[in-house]
Protein backbone atom coordinates (compact mmCIF):
# COMPACT_ATOMS: atom_id res chain seq x y z
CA UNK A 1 0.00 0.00 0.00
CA UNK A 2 3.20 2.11 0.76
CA UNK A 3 3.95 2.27 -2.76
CA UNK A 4 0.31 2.71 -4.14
CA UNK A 5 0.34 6.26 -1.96
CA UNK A 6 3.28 6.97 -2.81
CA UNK A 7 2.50 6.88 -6.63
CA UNK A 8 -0.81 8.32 -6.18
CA UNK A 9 -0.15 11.21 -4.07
CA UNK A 10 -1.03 14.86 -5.41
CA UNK A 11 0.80 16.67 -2.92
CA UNK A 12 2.05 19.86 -5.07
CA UNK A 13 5.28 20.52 -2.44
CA UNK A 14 6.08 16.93 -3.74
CA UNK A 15 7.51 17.64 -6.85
CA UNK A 16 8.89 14.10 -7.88
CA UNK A 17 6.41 12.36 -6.88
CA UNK A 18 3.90 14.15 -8.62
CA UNK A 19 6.10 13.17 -11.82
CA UNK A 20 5.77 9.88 -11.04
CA UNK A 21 1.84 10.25 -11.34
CA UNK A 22 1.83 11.14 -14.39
CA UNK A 23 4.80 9.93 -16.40
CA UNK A 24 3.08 6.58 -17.27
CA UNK A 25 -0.66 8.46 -17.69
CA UNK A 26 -2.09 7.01 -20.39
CA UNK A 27 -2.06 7.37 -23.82
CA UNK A 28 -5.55 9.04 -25.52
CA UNK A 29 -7.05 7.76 -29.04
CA UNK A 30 -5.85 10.54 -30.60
CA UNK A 31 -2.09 10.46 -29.23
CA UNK A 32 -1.43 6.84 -30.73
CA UNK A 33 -1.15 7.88 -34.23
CA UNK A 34 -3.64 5.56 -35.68
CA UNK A 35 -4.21 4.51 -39.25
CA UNK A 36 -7.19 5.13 -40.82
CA UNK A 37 -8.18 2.06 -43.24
CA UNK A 38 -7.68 3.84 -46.69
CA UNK A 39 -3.62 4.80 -44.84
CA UNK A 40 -3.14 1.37 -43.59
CA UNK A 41 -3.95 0.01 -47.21
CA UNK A 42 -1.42 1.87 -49.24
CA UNK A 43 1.54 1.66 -46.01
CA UNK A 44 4.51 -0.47 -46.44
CA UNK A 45 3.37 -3.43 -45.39
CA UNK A 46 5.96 -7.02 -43.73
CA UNK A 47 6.70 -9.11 -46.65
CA UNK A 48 4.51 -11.63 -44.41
CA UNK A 49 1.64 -13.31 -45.04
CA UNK A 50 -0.36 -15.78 -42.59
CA UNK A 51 -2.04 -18.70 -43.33
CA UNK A 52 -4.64 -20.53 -41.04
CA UNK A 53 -4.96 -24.13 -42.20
CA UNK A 54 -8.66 -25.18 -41.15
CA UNK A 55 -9.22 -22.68 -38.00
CA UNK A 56 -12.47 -23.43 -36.36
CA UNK A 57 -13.01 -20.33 -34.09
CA UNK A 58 -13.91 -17.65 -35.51
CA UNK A 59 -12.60 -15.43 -32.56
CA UNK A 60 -9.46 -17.06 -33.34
CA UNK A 61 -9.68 -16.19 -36.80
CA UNK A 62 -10.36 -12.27 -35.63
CA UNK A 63 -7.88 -12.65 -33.57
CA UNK A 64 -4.87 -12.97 -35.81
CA UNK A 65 -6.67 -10.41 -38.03
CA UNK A 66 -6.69 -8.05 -35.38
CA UNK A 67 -2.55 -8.42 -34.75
CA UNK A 68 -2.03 -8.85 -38.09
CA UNK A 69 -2.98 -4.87 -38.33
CA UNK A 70 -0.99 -4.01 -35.78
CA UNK A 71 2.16 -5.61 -37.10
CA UNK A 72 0.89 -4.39 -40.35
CA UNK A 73 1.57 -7.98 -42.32
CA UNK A 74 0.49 -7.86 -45.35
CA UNK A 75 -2.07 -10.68 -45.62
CA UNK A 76 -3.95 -13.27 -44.21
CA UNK A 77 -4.90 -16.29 -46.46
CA UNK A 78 -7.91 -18.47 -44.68
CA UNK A 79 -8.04 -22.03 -45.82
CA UNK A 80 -10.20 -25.13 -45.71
CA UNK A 81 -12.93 -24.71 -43.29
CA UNK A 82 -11.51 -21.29 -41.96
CA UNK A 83 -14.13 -18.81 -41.78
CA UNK A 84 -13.77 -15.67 -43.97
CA UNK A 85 -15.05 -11.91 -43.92
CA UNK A 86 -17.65 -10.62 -43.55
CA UNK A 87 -18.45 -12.55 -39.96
CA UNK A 88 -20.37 -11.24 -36.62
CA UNK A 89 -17.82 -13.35 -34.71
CA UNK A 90 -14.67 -12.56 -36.45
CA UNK A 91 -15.42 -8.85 -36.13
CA UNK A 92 -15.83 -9.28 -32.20
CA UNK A 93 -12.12 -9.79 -31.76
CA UNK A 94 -11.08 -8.23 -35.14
CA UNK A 95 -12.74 -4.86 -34.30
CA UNK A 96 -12.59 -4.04 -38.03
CA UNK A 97 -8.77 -5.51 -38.92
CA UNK A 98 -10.82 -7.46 -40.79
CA UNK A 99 -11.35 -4.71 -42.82
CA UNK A 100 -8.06 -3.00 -43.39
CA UNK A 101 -5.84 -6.52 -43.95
CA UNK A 102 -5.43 -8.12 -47.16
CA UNK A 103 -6.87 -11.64 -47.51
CA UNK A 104 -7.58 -14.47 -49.75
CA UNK A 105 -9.23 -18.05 -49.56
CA UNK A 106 -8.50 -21.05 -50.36
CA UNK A 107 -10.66 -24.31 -50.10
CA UNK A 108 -7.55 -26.83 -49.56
CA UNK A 109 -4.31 -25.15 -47.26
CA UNK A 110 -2.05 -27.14 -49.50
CA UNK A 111 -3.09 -25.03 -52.92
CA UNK A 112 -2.39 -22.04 -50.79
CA UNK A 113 1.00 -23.30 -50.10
CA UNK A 114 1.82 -24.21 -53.48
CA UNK A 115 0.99 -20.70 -54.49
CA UNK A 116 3.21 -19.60 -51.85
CA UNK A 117 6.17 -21.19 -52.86
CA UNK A 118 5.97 -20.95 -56.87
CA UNK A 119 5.74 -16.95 -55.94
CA UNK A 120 9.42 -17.47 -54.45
CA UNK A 121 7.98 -17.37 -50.40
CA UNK A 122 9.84 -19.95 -47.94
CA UNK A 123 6.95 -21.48 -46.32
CA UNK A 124 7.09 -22.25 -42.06
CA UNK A 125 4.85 -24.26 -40.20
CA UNK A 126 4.43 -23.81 -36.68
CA UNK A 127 4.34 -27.21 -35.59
CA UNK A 128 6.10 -29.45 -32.72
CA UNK A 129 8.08 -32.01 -35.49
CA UNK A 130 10.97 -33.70 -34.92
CA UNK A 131 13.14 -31.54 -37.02
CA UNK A 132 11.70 -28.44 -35.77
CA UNK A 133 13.99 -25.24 -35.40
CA UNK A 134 13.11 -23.96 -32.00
CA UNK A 135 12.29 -20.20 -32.53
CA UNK A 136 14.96 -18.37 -31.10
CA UNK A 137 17.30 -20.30 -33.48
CA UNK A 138 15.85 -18.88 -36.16
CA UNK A 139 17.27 -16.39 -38.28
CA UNK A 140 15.40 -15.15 -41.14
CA UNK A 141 16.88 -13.65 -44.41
CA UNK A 142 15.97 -10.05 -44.52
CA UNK A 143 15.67 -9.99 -48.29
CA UNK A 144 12.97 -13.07 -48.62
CA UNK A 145 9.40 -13.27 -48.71
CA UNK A 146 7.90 -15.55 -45.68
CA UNK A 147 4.52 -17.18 -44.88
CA UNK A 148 3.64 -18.99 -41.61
CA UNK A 149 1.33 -21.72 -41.27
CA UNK A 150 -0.77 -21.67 -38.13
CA UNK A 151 -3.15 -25.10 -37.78
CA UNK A 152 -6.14 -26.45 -36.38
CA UNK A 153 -6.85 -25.97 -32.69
CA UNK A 154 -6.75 -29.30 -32.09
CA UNK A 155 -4.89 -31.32 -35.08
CA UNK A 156 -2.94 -28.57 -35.51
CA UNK A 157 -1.10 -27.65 -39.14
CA UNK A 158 -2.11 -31.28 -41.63
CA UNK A 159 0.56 -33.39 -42.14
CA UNK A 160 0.68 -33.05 -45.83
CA UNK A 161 1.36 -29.22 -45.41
CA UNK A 162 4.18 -30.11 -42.65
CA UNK A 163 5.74 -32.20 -45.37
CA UNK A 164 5.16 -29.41 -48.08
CA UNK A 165 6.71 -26.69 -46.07
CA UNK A 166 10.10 -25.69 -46.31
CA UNK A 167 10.81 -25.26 -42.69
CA UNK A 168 9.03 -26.12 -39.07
CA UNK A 169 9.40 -23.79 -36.24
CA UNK A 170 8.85 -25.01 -33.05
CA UNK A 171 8.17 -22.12 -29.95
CA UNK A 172 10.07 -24.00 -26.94
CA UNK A 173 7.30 -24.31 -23.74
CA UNK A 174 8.14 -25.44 -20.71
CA UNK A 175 4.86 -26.41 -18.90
CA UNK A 176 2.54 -29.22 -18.36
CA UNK A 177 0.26 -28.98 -22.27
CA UNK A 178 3.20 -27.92 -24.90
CA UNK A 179 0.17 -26.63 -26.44
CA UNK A 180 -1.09 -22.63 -27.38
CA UNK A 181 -4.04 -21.09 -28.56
CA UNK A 182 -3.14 -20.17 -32.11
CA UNK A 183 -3.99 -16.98 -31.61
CA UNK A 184 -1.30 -16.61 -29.16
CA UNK A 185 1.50 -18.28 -31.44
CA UNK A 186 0.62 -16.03 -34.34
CA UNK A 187 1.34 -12.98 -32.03
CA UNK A 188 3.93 -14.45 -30.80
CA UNK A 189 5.52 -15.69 -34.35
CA UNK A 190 4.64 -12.22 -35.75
CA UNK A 191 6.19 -9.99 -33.11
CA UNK A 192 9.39 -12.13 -33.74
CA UNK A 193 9.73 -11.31 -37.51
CA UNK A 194 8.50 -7.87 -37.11
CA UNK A 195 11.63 -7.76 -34.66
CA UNK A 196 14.25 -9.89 -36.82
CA UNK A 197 13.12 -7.83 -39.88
CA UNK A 198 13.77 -4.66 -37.44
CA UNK A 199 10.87 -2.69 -39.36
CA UNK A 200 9.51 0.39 -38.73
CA UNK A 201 12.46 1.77 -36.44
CA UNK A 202 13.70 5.26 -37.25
């Protein structure tokens, strides 16, 4: 409680405390900087693109929409039974992303990846394989195109598109299920490019 007073104390003879009040006050709306839809869609965008092989939840599905804008990847390609735009339940957790990112469908993931790869992208599956290159031993080449294959919630990415990719990433866990929501691995597996690539730094 010490420190809760501390940082919450107005007392005006308290100069530095008073700075800490306020140093970490939160940002407003208009402070952020945001995009509006028509900016976001002609931006330099990460040579990125997501694919969801056979996604059942659609909050899952407006999830990764959602980061995807905020990572500003370039597109999301929705495959099999993955549910597409325009949804009530995607836009829950897309709050409009789904609006403002690129995206394609494809009625069988491994047509998608074929595309992928005869436009010159190395395809990754997230999977846990036995050859899999745990994340932070990855190093991606800065001047290649990438996609990342994110799989069912519960079979996770199909074998046949395991076998088709050209690499499996595997994001080490160290708990009792070894297993993520895929929402959670595509923010996770998108933050790390965004990073590697070190875009959008002055």
């Amino acid at each position: 409680m010490f420190f809760v007073e501390l940082l919450t104390c107005r007392n005006e003879n308290i100069v530095e405390n008073d700075y800490l009040c306020t140093m970490n006050e939160k940002l407003n709306v208009e402070e952020m900087g945001r995009m509006d839809v028509a900016a976001f869609k002609a931006s330099e965008k990460i040579p990125l693109i997501i694919v969801l092989d056979n996604v059942r939840s659609l909050y899952n599905v407006g999830s990764v929409f959602r980061t995807a804008d905020a990572f500003r990847i370039s597109e999301v390609w929705l495959c099999g039974i993955t549910a597409t735009p325009p949804n009530v339940e995607i836009h829950k957790t897309a709050l409009g992303a789904e609006d403002a990112v690129q995206w394609k469908y494809f009625d069988q993931t491994l047509r998608a990846v074929e595309q992928l790869k005869a436009e010159g992208c190395q395809v990754i599956s997230i999977e846990q394989c036995r050859n899999s290159v745990m994340l932070p031993d990855f190093e991606l080449d800065p001047n290649r195109r990438y996609a990342l294959v994110l799989g069912n919630e519960v079979k996770g990415v199909s074998q046949e598109v395991v076998d088709a990719s050209d690499l499996v990433i595997e994001i080490p866990q160290y708990g009792t299920k070894h297993s993520m929501n895929v929402s959670v691995t595509a923010g996770i597996m998108m933050w790390e490019m965004v990073r590697q690539w070190n875009y959008f730094k002055p």
